[in-house]
C-alpha atoms as a PDB file:
ATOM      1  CA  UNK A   1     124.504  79.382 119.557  1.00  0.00           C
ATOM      2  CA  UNK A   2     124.898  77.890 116.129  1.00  0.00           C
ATOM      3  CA  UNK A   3     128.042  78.121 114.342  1.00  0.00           C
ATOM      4  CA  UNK A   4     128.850  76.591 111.153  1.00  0.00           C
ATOM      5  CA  UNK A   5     131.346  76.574 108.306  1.00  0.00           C
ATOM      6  CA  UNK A   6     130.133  77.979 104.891  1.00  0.00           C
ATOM      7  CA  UNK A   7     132.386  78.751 101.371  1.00  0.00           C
ATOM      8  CA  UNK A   8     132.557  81.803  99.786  1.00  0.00           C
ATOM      9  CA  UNK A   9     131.167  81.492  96.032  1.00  0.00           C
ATOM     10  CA  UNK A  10     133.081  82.854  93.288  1.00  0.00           C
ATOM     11  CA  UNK A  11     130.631  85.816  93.086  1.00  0.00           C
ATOM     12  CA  UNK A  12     131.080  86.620  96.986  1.00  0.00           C
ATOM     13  CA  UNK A  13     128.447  85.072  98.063  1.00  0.00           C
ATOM     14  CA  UNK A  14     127.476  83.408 101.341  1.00  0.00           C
ATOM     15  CA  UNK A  15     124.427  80.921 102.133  1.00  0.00           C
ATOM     16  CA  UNK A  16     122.806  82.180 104.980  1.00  0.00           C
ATOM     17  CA  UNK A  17     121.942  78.280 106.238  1.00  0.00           C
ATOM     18  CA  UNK A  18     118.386  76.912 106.495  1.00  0.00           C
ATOM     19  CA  UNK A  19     118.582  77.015 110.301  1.00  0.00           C
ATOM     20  CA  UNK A  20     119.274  80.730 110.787  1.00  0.00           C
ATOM     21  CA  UNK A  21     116.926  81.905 108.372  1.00  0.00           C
ATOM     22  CA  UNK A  22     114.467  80.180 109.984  1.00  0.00           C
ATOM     23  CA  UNK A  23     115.027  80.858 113.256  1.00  0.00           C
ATOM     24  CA  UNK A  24     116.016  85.056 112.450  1.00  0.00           C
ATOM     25  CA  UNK A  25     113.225  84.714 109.744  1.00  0.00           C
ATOM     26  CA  UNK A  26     115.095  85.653 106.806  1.00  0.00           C
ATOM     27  CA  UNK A  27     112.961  85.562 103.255  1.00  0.00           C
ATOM     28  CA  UNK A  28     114.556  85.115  99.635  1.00  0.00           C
ATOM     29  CA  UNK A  29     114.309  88.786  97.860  1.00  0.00           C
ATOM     30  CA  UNK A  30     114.045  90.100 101.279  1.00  0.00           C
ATOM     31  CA  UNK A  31     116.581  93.256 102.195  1.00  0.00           C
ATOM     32  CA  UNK A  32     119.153  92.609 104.610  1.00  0.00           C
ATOM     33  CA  UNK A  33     121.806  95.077 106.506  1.00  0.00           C
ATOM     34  CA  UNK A  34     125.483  94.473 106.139  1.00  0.00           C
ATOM     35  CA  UNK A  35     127.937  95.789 108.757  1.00  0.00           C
ATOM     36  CA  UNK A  36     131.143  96.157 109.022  1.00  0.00           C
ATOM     37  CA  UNK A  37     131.929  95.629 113.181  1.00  0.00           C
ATOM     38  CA  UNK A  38     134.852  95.230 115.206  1.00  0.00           C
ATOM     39  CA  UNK A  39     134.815  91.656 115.276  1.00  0.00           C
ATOM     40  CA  UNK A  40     133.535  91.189 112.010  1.00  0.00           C
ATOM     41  CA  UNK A  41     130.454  91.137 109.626  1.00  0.00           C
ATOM     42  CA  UNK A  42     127.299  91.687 111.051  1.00  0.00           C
ATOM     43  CA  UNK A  43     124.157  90.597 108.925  1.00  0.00           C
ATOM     44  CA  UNK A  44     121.225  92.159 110.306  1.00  0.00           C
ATOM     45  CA  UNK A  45     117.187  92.263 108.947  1.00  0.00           C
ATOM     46  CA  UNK A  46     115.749  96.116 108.242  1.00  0.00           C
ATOM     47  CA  UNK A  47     113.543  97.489 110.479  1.00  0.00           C
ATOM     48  CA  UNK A  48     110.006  96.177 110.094  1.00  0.00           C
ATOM     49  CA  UNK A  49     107.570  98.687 107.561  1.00  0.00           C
ATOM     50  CA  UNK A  50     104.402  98.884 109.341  1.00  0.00           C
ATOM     51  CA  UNK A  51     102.681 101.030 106.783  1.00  0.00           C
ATOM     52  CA  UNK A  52     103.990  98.976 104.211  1.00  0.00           C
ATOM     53  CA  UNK A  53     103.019  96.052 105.124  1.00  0.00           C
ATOM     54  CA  UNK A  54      99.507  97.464 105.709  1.00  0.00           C
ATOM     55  CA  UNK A  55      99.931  99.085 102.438  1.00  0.00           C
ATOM     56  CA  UNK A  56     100.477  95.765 100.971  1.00  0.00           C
ATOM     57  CA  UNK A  57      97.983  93.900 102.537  1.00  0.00           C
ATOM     58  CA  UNK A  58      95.395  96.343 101.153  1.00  0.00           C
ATOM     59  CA  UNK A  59      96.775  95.926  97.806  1.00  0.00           C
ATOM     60  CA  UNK A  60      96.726  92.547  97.729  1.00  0.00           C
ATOM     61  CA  UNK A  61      92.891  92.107  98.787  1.00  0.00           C
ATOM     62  CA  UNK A  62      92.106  95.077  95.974  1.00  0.00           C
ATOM     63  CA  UNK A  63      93.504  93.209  93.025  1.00  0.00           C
ATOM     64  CA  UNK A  64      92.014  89.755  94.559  1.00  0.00           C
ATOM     65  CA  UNK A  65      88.619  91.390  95.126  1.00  0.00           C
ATOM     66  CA  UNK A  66      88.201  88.697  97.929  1.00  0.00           C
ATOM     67  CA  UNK A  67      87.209  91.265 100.849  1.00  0.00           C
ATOM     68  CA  UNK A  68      84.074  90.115 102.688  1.00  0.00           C
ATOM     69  CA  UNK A  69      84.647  92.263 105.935  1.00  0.00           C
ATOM     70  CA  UNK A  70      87.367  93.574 107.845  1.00  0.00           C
ATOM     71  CA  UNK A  71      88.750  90.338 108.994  1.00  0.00           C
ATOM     72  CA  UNK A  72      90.070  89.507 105.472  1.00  0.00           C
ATOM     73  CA  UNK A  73      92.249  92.638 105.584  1.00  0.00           C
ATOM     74  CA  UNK A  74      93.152  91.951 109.207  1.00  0.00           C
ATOM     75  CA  UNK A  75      93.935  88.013 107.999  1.00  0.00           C
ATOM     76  CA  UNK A  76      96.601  89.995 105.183  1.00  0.00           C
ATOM     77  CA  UNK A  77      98.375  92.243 107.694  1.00  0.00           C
ATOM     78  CA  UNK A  78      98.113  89.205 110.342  1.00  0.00           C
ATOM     79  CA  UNK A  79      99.931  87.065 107.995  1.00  0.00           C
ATOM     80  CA  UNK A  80     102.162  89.812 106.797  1.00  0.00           C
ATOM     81  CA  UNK A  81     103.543  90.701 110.458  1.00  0.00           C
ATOM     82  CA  UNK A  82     104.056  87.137 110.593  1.00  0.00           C
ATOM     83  CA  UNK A  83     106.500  86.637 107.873  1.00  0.00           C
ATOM     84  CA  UNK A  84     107.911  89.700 109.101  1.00  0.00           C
ATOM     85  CA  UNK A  85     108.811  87.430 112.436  1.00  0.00           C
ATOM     86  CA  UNK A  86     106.408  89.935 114.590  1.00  0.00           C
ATOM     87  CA  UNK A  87     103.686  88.221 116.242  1.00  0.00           C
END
């Protein structure tokens, strides 16, 4: 368990710190869930997008044009999933 001290900016803000996006695999401009809980505030990631995130990855090799076979497609969603912290 990792607990740490953070300041709240003028704005309301809070830094999620390094460690704890890394290890809950948070991304800058991703969407996150805020909850109010009984003891607390509970910061939580969305539910993974499958078919966006295949959606995506077929977008992204059609404006590339760098699709030899199917493994380039697979290499997108592969890589997607894995930002996505499913592996």
């Amino acid at each position: 368990m990792v607990i740490l001290k953070m300041k709240i900016g003028p704005k309301g803000q809070v830094v999620i710190p390094k460690v704890l996006r890394q290890k809950y695999n948070f991304w800058p401009g991703e969407e996150v869930i805020v909850e109010d809980s009984q003891t607390g505030v509970l910061i939580e990631k969305q539910a993974v997008d499958i078919v966006a995130i295949a959606r995506d990855a077929a977008r992204s090799i059609h404006h590339t044009g760098k699709i030899d076979s199917d493994k380039d497609y697979y290499e997108q969603i592969e890589k997607r999933l894995k930002r996505a912290g499913i592996e």
